[in-house]
C-alpha atoms as a PDB file:
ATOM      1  CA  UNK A   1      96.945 155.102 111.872  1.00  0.00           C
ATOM      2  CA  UNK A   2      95.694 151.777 110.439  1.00  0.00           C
ATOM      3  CA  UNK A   3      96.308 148.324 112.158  1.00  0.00           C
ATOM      4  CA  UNK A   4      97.467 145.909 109.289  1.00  0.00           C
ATOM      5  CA  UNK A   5      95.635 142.436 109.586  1.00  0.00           C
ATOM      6  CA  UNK A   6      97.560 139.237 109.103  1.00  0.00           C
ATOM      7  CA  UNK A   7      95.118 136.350 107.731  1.00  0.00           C
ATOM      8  CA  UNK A   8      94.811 133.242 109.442  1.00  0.00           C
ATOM      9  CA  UNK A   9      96.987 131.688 106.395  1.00  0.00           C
ATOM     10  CA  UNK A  10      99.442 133.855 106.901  1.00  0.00           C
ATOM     11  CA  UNK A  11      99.316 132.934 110.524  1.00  0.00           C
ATOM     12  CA  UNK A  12      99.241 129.373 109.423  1.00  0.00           C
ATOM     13  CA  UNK A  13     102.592 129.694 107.542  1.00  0.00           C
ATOM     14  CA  UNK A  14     104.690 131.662 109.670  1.00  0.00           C
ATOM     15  CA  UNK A  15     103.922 129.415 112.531  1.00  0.00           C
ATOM     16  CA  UNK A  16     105.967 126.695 110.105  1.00  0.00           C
ATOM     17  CA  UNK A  17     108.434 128.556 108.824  1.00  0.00           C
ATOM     18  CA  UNK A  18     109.663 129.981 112.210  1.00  0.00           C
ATOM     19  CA  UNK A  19     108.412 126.626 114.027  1.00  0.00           C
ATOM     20  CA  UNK A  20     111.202 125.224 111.688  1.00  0.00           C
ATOM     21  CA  UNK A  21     113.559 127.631 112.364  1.00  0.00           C
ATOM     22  CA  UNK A  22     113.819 127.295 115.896  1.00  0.00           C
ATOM     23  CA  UNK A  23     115.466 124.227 115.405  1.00  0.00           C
ATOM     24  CA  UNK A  24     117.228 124.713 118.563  1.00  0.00           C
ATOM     25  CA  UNK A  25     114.391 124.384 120.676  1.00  0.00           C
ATOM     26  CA  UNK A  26     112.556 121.412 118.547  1.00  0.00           C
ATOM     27  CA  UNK A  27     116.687 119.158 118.646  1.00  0.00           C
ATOM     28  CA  UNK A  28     116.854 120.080 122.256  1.00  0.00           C
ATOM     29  CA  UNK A  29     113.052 118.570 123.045  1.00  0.00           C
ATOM     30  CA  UNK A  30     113.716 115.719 121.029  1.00  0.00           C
ATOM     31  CA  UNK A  31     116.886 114.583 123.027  1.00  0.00           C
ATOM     32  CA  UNK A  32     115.380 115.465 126.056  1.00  0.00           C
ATOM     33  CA  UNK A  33     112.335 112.757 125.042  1.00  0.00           C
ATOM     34  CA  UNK A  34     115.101 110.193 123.998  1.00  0.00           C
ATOM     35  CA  UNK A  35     116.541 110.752 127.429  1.00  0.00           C
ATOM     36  CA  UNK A  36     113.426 111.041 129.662  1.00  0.00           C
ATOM     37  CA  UNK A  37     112.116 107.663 127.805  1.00  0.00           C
ATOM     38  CA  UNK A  38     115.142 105.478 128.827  1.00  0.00           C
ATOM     39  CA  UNK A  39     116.667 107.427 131.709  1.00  0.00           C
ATOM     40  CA  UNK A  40     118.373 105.360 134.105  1.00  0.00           C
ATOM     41  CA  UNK A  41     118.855 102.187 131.382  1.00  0.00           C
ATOM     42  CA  UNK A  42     122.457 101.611 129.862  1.00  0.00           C
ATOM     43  CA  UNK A  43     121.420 100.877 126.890  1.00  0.00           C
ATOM     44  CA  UNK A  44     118.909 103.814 126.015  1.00  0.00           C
ATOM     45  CA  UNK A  45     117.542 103.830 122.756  1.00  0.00           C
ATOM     46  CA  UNK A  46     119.790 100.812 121.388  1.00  0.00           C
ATOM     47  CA  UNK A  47     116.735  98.810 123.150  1.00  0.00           C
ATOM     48  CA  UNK A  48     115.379  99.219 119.599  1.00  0.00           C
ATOM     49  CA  UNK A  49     117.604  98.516 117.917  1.00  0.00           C
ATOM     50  CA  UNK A  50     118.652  95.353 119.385  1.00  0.00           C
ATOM     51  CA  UNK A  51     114.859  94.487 119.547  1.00  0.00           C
ATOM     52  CA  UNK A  52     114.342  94.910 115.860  1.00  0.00           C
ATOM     53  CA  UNK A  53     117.684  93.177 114.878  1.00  0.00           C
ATOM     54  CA  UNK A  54     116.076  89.710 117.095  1.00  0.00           C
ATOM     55  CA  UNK A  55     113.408  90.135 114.655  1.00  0.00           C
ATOM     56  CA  UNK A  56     115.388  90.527 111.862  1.00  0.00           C
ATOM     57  CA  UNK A  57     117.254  87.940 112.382  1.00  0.00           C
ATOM     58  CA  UNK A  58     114.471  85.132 113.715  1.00  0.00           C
ATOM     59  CA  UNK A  59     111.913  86.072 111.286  1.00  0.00           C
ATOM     60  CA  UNK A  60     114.246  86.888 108.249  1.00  0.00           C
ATOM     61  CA  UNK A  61     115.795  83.468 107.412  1.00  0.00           C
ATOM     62  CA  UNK A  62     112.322  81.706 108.431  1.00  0.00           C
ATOM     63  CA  UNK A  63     110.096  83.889 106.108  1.00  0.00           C
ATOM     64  CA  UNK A  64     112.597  83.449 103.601  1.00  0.00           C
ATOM     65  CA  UNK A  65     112.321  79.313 103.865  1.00  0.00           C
ATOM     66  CA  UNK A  66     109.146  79.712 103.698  1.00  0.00           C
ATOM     67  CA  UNK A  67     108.805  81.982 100.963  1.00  0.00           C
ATOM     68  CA  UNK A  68     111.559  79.972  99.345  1.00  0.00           C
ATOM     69  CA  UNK A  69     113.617  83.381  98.751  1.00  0.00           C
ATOM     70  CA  UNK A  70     117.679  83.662  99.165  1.00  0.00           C
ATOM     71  CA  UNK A  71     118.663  83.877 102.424  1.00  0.00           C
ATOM     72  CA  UNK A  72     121.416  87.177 102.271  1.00  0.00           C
ATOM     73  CA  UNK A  73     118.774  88.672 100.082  1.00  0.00           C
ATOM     74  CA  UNK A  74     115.261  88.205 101.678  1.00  0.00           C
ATOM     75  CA  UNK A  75     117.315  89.068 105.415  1.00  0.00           C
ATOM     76  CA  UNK A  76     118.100  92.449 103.434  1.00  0.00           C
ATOM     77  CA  UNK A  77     115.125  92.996 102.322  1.00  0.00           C
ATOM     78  CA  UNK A  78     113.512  92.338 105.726  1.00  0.00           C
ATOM     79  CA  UNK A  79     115.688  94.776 107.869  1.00  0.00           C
ATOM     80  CA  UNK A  80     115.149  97.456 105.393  1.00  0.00           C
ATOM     81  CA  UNK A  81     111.047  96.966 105.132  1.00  0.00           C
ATOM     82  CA  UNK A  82     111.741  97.201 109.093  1.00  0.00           C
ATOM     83  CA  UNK A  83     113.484 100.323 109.479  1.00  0.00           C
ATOM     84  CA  UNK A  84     111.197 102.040 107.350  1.00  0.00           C
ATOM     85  CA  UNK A  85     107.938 100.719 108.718  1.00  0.00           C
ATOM     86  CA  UNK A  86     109.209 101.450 112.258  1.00  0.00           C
ATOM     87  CA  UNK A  87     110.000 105.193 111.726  1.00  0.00           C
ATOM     88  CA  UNK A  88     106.896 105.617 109.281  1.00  0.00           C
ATOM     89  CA  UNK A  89     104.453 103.754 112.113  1.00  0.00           C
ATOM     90  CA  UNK A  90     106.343 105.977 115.391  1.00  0.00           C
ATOM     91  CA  UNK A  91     105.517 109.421 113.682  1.00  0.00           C
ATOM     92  CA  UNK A  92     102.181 108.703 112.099  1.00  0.00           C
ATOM     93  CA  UNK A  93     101.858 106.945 116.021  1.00  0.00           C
ATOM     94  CA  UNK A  94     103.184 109.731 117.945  1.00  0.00           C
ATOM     95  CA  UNK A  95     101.695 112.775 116.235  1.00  0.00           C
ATOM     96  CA  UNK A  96      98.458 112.095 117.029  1.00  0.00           C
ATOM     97  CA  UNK A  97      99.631 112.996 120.914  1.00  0.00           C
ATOM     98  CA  UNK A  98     102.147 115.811 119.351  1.00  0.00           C
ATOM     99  CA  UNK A  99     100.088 118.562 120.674  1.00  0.00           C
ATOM    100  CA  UNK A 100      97.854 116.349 123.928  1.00  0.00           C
ATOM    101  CA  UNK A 101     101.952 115.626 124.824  1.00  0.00           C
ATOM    102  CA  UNK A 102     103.008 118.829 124.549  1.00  0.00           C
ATOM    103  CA  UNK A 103      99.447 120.368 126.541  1.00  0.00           C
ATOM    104  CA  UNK A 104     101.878 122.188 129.674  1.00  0.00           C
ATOM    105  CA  UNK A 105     103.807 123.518 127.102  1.00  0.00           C
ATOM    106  CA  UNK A 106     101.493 124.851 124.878  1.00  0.00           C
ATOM    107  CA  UNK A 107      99.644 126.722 127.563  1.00  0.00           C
ATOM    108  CA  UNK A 108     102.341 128.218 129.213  1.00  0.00           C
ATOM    109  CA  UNK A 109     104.613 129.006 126.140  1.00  0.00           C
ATOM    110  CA  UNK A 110     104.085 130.830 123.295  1.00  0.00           C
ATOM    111  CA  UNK A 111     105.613 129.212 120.465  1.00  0.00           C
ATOM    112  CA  UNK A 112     104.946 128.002 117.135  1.00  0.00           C
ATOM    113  CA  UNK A 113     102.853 125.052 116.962  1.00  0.00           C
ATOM    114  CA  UNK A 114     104.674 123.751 114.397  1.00  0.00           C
ATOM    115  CA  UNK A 115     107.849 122.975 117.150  1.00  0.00           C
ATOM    116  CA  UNK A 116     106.121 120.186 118.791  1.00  0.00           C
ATOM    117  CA  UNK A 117     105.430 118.298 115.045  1.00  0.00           C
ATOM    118  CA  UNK A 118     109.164 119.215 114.105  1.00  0.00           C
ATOM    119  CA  UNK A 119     110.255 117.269 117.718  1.00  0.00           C
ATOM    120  CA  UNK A 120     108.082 114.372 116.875  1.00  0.00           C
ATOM    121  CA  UNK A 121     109.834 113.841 113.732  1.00  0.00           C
ATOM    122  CA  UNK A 122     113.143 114.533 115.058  1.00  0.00           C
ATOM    123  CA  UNK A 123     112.849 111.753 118.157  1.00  0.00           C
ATOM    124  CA  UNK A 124     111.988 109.509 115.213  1.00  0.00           C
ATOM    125  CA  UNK A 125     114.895 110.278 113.136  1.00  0.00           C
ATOM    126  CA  UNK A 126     117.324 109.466 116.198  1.00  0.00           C
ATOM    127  CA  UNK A 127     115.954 105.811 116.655  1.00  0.00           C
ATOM    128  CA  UNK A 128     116.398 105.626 112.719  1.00  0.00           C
ATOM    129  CA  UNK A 129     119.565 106.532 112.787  1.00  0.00           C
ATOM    130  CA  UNK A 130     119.775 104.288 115.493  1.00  0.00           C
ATOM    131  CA  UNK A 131     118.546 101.336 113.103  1.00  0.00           C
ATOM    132  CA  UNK A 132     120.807 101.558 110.571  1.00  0.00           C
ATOM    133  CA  UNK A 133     123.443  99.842 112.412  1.00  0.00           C
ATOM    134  CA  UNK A 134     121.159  96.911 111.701  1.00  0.00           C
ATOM    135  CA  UNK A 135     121.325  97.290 107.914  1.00  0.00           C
ATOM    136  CA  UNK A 136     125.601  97.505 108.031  1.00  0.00           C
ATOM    137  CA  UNK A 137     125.022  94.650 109.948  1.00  0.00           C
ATOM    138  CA  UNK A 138     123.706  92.798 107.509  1.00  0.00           C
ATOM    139  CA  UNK A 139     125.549  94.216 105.138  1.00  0.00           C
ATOM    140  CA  UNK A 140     128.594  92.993 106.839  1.00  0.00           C
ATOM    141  CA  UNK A 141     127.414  89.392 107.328  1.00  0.00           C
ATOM    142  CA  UNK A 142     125.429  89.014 104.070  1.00  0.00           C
ATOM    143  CA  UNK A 143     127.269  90.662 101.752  1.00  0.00           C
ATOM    144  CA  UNK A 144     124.937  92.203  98.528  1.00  0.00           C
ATOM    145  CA  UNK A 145     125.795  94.552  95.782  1.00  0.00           C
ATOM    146  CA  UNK A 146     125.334  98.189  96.895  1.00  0.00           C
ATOM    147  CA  UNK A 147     124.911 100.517  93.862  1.00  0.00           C
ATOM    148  CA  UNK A 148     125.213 104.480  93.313  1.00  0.00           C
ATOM    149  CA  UNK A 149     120.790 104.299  93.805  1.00  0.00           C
ATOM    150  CA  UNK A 150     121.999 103.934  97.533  1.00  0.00           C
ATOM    151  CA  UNK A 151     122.361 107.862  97.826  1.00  0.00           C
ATOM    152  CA  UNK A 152     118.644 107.921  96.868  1.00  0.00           C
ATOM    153  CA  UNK A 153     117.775 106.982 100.405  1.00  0.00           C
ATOM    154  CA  UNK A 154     118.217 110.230 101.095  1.00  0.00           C
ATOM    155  CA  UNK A 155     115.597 111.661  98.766  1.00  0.00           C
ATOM    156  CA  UNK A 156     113.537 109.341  99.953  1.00  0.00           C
ATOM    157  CA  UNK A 157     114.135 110.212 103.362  1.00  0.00           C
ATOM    158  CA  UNK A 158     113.742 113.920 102.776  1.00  0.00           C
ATOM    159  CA  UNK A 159     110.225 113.012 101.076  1.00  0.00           C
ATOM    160  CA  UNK A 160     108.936 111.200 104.107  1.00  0.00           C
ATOM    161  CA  UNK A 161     109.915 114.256 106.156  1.00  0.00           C
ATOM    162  CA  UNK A 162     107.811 116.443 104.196  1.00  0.00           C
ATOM    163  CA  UNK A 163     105.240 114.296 104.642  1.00  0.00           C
ATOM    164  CA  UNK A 164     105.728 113.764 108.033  1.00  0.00           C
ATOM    165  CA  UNK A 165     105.308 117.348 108.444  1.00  0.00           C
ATOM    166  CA  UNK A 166     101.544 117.464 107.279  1.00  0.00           C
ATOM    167  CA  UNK A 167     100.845 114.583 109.168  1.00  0.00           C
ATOM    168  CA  UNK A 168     102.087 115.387 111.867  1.00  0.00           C
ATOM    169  CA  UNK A 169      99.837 118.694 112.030  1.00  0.00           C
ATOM    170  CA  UNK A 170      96.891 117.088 110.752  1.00  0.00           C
ATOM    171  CA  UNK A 171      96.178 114.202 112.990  1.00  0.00           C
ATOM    172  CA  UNK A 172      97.860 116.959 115.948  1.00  0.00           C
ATOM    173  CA  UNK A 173      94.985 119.331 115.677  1.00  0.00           C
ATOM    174  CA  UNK A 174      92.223 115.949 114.562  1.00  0.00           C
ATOM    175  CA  UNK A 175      93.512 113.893 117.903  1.00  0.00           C
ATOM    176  CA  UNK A 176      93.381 116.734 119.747  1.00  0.00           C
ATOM    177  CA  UNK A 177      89.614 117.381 118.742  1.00  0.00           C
ATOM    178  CA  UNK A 178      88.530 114.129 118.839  1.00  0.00           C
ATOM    179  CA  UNK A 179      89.932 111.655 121.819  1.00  0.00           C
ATOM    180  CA  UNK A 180      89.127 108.584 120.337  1.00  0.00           C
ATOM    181  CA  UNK A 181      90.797 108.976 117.035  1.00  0.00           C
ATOM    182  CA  UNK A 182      94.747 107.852 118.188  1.00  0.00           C
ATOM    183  CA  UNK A 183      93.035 104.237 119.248  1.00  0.00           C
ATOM    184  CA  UNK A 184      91.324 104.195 115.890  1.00  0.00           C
ATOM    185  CA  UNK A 185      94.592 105.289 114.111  1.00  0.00           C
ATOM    186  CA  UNK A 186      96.685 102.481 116.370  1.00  0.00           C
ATOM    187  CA  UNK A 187      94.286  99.723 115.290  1.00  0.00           C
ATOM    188  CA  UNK A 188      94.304 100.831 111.719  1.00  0.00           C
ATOM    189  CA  UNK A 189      98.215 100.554 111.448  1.00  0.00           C
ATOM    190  CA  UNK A 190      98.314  97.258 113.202  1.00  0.00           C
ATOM    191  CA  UNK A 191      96.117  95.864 110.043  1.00  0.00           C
ATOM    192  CA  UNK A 192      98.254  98.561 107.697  1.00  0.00           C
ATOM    193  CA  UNK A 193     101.383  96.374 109.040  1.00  0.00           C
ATOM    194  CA  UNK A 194     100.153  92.935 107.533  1.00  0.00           C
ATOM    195  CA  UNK A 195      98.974  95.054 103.875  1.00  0.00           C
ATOM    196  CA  UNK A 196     102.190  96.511 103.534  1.00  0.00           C
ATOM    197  CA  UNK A 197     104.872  94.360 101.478  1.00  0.00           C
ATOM    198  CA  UNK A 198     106.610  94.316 105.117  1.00  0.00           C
ATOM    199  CA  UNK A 199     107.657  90.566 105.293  1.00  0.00           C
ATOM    200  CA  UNK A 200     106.281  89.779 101.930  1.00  0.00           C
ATOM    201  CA  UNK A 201     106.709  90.654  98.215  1.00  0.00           C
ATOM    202  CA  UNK A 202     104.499  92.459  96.058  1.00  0.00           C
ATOM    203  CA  UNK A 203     105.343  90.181  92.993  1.00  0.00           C
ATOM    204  CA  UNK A 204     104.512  87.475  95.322  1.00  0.00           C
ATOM    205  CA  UNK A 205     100.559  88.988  94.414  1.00  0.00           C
ATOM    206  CA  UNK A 206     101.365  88.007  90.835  1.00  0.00           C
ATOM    207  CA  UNK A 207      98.916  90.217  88.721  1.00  0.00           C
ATOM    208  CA  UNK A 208      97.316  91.251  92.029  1.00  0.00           C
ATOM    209  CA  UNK A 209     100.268  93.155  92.601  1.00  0.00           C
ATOM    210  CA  UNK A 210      97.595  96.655  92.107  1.00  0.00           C
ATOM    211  CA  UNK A 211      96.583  95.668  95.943  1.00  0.00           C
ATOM    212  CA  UNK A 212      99.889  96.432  97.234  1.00  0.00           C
ATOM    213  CA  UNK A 213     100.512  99.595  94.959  1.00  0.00           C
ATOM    214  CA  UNK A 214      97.307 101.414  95.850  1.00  0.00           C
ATOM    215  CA  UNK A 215      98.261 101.364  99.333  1.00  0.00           C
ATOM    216  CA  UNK A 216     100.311 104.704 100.179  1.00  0.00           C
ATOM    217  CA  UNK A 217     102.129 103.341 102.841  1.00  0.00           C
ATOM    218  CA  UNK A 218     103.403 100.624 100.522  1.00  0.00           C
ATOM    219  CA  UNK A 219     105.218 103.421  98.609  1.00  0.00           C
ATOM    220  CA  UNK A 220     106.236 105.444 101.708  1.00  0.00           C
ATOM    221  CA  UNK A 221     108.200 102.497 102.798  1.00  0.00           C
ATOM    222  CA  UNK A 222     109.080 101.885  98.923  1.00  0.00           C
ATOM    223  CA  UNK A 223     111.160 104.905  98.300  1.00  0.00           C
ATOM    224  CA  UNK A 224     113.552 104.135 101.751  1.00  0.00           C
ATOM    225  CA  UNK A 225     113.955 100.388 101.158  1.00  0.00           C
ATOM    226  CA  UNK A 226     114.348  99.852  97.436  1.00  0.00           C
ATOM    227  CA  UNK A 227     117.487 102.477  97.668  1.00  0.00           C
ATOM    228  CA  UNK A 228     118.714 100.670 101.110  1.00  0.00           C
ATOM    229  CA  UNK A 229     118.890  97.574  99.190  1.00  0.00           C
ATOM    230  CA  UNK A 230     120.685  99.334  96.091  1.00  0.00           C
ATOM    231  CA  UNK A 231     117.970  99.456  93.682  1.00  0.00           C
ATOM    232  CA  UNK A 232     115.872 101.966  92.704  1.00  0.00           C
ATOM    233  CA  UNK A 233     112.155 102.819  93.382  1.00  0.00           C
ATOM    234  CA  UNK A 234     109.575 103.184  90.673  1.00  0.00           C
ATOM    235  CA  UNK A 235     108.996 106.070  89.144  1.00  0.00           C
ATOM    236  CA  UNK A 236     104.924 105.252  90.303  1.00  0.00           C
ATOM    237  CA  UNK A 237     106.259 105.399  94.236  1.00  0.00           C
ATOM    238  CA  UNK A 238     108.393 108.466  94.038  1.00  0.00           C
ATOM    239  CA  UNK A 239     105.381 110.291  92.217  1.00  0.00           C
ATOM    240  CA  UNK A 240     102.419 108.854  94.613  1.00  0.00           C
ATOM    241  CA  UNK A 241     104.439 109.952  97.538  1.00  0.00           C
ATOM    242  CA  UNK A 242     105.131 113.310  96.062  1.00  0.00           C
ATOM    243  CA  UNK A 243     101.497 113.636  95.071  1.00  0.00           C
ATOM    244  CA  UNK A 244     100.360 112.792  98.599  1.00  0.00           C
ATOM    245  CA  UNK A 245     102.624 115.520  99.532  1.00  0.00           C
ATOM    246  CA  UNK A 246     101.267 118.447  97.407  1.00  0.00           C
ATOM    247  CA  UNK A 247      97.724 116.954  98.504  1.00  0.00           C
ATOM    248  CA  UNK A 248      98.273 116.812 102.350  1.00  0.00           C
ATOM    249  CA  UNK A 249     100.264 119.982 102.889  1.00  0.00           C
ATOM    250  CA  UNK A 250      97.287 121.652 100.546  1.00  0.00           C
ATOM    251  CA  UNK A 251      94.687 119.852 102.726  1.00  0.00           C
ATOM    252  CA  UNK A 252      96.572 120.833 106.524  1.00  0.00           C
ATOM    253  CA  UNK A 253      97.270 123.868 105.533  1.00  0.00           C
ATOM    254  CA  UNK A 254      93.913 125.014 105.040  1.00  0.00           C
ATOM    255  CA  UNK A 255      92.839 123.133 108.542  1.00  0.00           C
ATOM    256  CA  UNK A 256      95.703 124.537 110.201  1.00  0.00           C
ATOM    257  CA  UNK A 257      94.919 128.101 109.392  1.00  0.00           C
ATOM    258  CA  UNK A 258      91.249 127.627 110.304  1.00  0.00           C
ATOM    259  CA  UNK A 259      92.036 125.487 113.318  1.00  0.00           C
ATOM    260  CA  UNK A 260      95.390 126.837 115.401  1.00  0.00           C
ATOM    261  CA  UNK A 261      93.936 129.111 117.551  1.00  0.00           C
ATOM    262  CA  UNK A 262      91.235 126.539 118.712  1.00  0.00           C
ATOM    263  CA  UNK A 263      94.201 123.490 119.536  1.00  0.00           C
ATOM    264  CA  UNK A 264      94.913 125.288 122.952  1.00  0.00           C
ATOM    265  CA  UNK A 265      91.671 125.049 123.785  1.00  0.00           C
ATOM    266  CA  UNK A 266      90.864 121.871 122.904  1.00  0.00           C
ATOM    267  CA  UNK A 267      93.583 120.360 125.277  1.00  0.00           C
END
């Protein structure tokens, strides 16, 4: 009687697929982090919100003096760059402690690694949701055409995920490794936040505009916004993102199925 051997890969990529479909356990861990993180406050995660709408709304009609923009427009524009940056930064931000978070877990469960990336991203799509009253807000008060690119949020949205998904593994299993990597990441992001047409333009950059459009994040946050606002993203931003896709998931995948049985011994 012969023993069939799975490969690692194969390892790799059921731990995904059924990491994905215990959806169950990853939505259940994800509310559960909402709640833990603001129990006992009456607001909970609206904190968030209502902290990113002050800044919206202090920073948004001042930038846009400065930068002599339209008021209703540039306010739009800043909410949306806002809401994307914020749920781009909090995954890249919290996977690299998705599997040091989840250590007590991991060594006394036997799941799919892939559950604790999945919960990341799910936390992270509550506060978004969460945002988005900001946007009707504005919406409401600054009235701006809306067209049928809108709906593209969503592909967009669904793109990010993917991404997220890589990510999430990658730096995971690298932060896990390596200690000082999540300060390194932190400090990166803080300068990535001032790079990324965030508060500014990219035509602002006249023909330096190539500085904002080699920098990923720039399209990341590019393919959320620009359909937010009612306009659709280049054709440039939905294939970089989609290119860093195919690259990434490539990249973890071949990490992951090297790596996974080492991450519970690395924590």
């Amino acid at each position: 009687m012969t023993t069939q051997v799975i490969s690692p890969l194969s390892k790799a990529l059921n731990d995904i697929a059924s990491g994905f479909g215990g959806h169950k356990i990853w939505t259940m861990l994800g509310w559960q982090d909402i709640k833990q993180r603001y129990r006992r406050s009456a607001l909970g995660p609206w904190w968030l919100t209502i902290s990113t709408g002050v800044m919206v709304a202090g920073m948004g009609p001042l930038y846009g003096r400065l930068f002599g923009q339209p008021t209703a427009g540039y306010v739009a524009f800043v909410a949306a760059s806002l809401i994307a940056w914020q749920l781009i930064n909090a995954i890249i931000n919290d996977s690299c402690q998705v599997f040091i978070a989840a250590e007590g877990h991991i060594k006394q469960t036997r799941l799919p690694l892939s559950i604790y990336v999945y919960r990341v991203i799910w936390r992270n799509m509550i506060i978004f949701i969460h945002n988005l009253a900001i946007l009707l807000i504005v919406y409401i008060l600054m009235p701006f055409e809306v067209s049928v690119s809108t709906l593209l949020a969503v592909a967009g949205l669904l793109l990010l995920l993917i991404n997220s998904v890589w990510i999430g593994l990658m730096l995971g299993m690298l932060c896990a490794r390596f200690r000082d990597i999540p300060q390194i990441i932190a400090s990166l992001l803080q300068i990535a936040f001032f790079l990324t047409p965030i508060f500014w333009k990219p035509e602002m950059l006249g023909r330096h505009q190539w500085i904002a459009q080699i920098n990923p994040l720039f399209h990341l946050v590019e393919i959320i916004r620009n359909p937010l606002l009612g306009k659709s993203a280049s054709l440039l931003s939905w294939g970089v993102v989609s290119g860093v896709a195919v690259i990434g998931s490539i990249a973890t995948l071949s990490l992951f199925s090297r790596f996974r049985a080492r991450i519970a011994y690395w924590l």
